[in-house]
C-alpha atoms as a PDB file:
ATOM      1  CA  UNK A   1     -15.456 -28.174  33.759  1.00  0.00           C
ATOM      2  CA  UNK A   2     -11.562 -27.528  34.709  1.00  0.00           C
ATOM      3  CA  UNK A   3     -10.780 -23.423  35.474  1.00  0.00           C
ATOM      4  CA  UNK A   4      -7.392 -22.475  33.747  1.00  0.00           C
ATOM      5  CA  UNK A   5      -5.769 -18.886  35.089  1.00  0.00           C
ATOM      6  CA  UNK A   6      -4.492 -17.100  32.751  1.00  0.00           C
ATOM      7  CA  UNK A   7      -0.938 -16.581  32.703  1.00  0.00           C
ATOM      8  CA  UNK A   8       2.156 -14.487  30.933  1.00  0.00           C
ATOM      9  CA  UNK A   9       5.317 -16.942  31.529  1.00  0.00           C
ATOM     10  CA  UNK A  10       7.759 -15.515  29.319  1.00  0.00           C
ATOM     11  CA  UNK A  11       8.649 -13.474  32.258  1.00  0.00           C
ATOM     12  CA  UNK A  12      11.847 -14.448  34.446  1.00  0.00           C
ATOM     13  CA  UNK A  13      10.479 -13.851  37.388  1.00  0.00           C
ATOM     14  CA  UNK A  14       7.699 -16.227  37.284  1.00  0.00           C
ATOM     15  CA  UNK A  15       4.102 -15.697  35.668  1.00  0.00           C
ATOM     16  CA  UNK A  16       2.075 -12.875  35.701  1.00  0.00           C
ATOM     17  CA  UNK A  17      -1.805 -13.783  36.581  1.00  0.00           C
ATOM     18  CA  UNK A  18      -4.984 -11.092  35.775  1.00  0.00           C
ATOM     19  CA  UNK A  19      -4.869 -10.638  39.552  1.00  0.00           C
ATOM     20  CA  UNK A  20      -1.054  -9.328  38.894  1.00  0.00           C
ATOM     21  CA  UNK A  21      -1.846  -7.557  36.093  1.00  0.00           C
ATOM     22  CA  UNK A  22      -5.124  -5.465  37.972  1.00  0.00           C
ATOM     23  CA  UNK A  23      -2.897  -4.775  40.836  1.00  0.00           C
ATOM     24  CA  UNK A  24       0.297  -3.122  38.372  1.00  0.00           C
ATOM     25  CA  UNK A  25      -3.087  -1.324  36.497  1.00  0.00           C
ATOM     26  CA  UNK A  26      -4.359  -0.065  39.853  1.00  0.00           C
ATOM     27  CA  UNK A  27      -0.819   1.028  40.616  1.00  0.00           C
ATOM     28  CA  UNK A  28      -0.404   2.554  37.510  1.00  0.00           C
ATOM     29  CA  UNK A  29      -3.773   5.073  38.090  1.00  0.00           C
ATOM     30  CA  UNK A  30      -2.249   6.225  41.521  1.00  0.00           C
ATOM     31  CA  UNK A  31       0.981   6.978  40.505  1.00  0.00           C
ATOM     32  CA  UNK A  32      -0.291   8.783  37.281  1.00  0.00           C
ATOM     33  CA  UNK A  33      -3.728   9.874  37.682  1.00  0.00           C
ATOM     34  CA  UNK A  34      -4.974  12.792  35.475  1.00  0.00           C
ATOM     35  CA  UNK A  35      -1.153  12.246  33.331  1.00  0.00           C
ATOM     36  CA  UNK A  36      -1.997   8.545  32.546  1.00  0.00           C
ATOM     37  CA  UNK A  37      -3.443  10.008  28.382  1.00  0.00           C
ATOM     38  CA  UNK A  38       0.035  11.900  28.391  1.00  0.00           C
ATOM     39  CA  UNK A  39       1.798   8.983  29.190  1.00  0.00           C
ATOM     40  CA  UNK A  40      -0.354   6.811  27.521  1.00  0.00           C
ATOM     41  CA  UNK A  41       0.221   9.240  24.066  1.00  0.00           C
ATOM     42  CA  UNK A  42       3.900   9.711  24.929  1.00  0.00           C
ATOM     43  CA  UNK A  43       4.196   5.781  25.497  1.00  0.00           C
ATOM     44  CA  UNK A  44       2.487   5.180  22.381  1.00  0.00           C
ATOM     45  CA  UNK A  45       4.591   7.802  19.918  1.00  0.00           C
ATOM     46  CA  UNK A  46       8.131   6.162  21.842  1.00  0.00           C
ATOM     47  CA  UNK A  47       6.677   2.730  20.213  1.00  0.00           C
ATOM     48  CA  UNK A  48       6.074   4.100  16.615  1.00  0.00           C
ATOM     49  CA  UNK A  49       9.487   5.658  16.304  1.00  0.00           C
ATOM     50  CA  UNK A  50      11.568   2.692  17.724  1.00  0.00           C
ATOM     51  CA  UNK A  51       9.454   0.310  15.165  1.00  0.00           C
ATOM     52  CA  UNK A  52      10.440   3.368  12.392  1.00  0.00           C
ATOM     53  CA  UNK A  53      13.650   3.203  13.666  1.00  0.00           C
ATOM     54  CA  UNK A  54      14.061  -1.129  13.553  1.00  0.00           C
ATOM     55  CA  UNK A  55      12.338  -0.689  10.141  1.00  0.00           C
ATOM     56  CA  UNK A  56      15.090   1.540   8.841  1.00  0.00           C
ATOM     57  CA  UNK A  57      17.643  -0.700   9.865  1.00  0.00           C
ATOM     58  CA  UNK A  58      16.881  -3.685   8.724  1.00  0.00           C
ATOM     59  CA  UNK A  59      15.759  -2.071   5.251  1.00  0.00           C
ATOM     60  CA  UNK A  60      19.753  -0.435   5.364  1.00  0.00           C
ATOM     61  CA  UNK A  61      20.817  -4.010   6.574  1.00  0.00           C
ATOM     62  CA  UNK A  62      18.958  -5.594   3.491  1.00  0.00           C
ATOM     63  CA  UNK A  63      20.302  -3.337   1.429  1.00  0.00           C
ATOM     64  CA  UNK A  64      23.803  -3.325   1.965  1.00  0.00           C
ATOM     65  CA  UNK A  65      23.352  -7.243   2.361  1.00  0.00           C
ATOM     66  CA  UNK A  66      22.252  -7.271  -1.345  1.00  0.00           C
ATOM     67  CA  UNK A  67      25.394  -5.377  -2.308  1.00  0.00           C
ATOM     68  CA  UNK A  68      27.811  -7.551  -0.470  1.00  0.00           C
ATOM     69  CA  UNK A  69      26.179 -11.162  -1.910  1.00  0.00           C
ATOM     70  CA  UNK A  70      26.322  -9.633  -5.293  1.00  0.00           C
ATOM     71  CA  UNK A  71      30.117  -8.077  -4.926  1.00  0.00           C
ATOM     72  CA  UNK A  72      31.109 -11.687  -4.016  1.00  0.00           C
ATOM     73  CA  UNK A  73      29.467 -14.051  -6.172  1.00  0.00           C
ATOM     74  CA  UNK A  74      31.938 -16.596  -7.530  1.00  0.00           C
ATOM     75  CA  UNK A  75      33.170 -16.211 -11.355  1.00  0.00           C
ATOM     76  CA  UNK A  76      31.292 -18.826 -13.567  1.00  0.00           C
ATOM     77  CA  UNK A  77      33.119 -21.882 -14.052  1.00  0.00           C
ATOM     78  CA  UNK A  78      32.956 -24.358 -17.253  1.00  0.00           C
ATOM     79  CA  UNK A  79      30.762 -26.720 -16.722  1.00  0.00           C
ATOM     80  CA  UNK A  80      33.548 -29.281 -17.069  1.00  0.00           C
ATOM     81  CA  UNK A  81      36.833 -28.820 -16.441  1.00  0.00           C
ATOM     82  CA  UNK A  82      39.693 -30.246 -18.279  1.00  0.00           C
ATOM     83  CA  UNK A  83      41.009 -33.288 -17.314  1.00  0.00           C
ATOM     84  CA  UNK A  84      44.957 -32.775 -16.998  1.00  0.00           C
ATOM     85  CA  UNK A  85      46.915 -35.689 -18.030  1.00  0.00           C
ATOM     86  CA  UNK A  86      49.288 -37.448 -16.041  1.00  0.00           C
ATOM     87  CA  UNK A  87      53.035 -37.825 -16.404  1.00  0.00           C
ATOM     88  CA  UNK A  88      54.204 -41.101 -18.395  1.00  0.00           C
ATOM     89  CA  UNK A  89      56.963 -42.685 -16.129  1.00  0.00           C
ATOM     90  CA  UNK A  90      60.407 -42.521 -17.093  1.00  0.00           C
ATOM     91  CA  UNK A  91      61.812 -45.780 -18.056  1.00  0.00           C
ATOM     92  CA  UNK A  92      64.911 -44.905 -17.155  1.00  0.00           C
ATOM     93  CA  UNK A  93      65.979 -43.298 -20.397  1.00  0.00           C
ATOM     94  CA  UNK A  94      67.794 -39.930 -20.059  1.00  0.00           C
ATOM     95  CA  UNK A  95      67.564 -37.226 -22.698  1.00  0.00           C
ATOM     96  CA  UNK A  96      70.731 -36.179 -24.240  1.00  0.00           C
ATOM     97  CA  UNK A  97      72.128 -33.609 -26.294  1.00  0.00           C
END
């Protein structure tokens, strides 16, 4: 049986590993300690309003979007369009009065 780590590589930096990840969670207790539900709530309501926020745009986006396709739609055209005949050649013939 082959052991696979883990690993987050959409990072620039190079992959993140669980071992990475324990160490930034065991950071994170230190630094915050009896704050980390605050931050954790705080954190958490900064998410919902920038999704709220993305939401709203793209609804205004789609709407105005609708507007401008249906502002610009072509005029109908015939279905076939009239063939325009060409000019006979002169055989040398002027008109006169």
């Amino acid at each position: 049986m082959i052991a696979t780590q883990t690993t987050l590589a959409f990072f620039p930096f190079g992959q993140i590993g669980l071992p990475e990840l324990l160490v930034i969670g065991v950071l994170g207790l230190l630094i915050f300690g009896k704050r980390l539900p605050e931050v954790g709530r705080s954190l958490g309501r900064g998410i919902v309003q920038f999704k709220k926020g993305l939401r709203e745009v793209e609804d205004e986006v789609d709407v105005h979007g609708m507007e401008d396709s249906v502002k610009t739609l072509p005029p109908e055209t015939p279905a076939s369009k009239p063939s325009v005949a060409k000019p006979k050649e002169s055989s040398g013939e002027t008109a006169t009065k």
